[in-house]
PDB file of N, CA and C in Angstrom:
ATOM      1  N   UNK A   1       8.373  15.664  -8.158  1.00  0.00           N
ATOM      2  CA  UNK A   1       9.201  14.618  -7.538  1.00  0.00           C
ATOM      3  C   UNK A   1       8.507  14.052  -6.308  1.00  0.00           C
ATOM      4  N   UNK A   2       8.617  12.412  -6.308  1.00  0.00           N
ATOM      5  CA  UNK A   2       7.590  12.490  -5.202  1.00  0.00           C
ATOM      6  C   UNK A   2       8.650  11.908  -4.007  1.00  0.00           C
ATOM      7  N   UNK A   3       8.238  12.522  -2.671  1.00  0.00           N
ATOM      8  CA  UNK A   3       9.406  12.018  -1.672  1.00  0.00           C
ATOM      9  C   UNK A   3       9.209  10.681  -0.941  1.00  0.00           C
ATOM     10  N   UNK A   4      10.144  10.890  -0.199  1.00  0.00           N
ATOM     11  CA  UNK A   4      10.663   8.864   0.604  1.00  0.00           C
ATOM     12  C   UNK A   4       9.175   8.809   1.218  1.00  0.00           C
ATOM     13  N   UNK A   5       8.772  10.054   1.811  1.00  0.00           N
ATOM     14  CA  UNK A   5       7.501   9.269   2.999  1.00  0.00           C
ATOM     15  C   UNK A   5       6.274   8.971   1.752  1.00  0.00           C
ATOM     16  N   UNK A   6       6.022   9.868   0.816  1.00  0.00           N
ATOM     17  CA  UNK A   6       4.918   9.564  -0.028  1.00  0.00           C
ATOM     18  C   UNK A   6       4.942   8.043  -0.580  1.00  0.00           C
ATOM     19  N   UNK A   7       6.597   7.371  -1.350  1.00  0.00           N
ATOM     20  CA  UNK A   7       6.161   6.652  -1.374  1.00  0.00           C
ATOM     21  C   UNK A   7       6.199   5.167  -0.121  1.00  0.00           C
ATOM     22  N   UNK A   8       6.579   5.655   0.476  1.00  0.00           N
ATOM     23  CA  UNK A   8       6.236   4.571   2.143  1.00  0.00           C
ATOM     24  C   UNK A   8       4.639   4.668   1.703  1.00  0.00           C
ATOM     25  N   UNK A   9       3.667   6.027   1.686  1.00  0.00           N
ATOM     26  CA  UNK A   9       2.327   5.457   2.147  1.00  0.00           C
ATOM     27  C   UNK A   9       1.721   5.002   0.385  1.00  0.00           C
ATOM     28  N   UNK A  10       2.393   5.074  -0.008  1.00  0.00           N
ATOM     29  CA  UNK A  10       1.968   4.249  -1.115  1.00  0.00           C
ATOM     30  C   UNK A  10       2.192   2.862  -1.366  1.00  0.00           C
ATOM     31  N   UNK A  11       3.220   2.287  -0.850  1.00  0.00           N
ATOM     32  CA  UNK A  11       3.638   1.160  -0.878  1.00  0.00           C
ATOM     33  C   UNK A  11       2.792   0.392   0.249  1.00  0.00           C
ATOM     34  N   UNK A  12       2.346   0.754   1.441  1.00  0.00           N
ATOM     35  CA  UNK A  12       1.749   0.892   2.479  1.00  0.00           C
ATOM     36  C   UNK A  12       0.396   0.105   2.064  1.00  0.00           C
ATOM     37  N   UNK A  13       0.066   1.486   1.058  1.00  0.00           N
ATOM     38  CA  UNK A  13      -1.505   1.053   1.015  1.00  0.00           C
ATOM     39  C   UNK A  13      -1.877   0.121  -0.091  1.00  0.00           C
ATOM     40  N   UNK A  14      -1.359   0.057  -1.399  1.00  0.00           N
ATOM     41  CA  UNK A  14      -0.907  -1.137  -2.063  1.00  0.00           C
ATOM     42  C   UNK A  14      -0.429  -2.864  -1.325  1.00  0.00           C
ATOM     43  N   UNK A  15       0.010  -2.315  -0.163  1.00  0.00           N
ATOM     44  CA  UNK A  15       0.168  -3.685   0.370  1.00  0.00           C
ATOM     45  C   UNK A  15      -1.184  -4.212   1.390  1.00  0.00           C
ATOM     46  N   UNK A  16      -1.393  -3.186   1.763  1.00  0.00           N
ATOM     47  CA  UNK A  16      -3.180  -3.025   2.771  1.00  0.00           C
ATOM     48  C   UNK A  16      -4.377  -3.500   1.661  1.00  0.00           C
ATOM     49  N   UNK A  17      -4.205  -3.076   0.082  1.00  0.00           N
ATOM     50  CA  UNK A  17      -5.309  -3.337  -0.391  1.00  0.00           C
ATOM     51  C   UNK A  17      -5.382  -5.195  -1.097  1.00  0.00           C
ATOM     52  N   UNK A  18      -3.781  -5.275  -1.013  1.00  0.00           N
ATOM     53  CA  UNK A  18      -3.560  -6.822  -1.694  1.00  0.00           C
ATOM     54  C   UNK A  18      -4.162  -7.277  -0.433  1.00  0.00           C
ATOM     55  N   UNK A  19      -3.672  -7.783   0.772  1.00  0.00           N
ATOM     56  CA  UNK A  19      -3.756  -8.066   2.081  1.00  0.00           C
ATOM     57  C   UNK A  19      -5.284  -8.091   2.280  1.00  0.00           C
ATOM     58  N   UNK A  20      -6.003  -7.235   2.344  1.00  0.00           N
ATOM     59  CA  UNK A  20      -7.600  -7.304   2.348  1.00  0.00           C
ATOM     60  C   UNK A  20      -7.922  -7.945   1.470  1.00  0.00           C
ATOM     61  N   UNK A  21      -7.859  -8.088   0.310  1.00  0.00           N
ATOM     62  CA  UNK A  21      -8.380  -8.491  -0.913  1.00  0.00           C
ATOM     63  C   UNK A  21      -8.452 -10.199  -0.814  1.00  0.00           C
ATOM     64  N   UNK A  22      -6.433 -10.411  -0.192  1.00  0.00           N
ATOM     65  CA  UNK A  22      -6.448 -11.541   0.127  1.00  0.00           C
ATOM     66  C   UNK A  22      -6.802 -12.718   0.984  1.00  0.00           C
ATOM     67  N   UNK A  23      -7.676 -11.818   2.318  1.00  0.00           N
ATOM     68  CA  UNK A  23      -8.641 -11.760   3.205  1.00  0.00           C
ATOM     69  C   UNK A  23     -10.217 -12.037   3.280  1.00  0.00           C
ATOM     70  N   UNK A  24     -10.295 -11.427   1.998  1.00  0.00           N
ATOM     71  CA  UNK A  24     -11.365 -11.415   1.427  1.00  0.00           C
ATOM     72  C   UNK A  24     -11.848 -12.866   1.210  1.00  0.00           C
ATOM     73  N   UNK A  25     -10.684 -13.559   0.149  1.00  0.00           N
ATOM     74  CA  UNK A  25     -10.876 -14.274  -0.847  1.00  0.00           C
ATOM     75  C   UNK A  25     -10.558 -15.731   0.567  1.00  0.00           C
TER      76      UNK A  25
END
């Protein structure tokens, strides 16, 4: 089961890697 904070830093870093990407571009 995965808990509330795991997925905070998942959602986190999914939004950090769009965000760069979109930075990128």
């Amino acid at each position: 089961m995965i808990s509330k904070i795991q997925k905070k830093v998942l959602l986190i870093k999914v939004v950090f890697i769009q965000l760069s990407s979109y930075i990128v571009q």
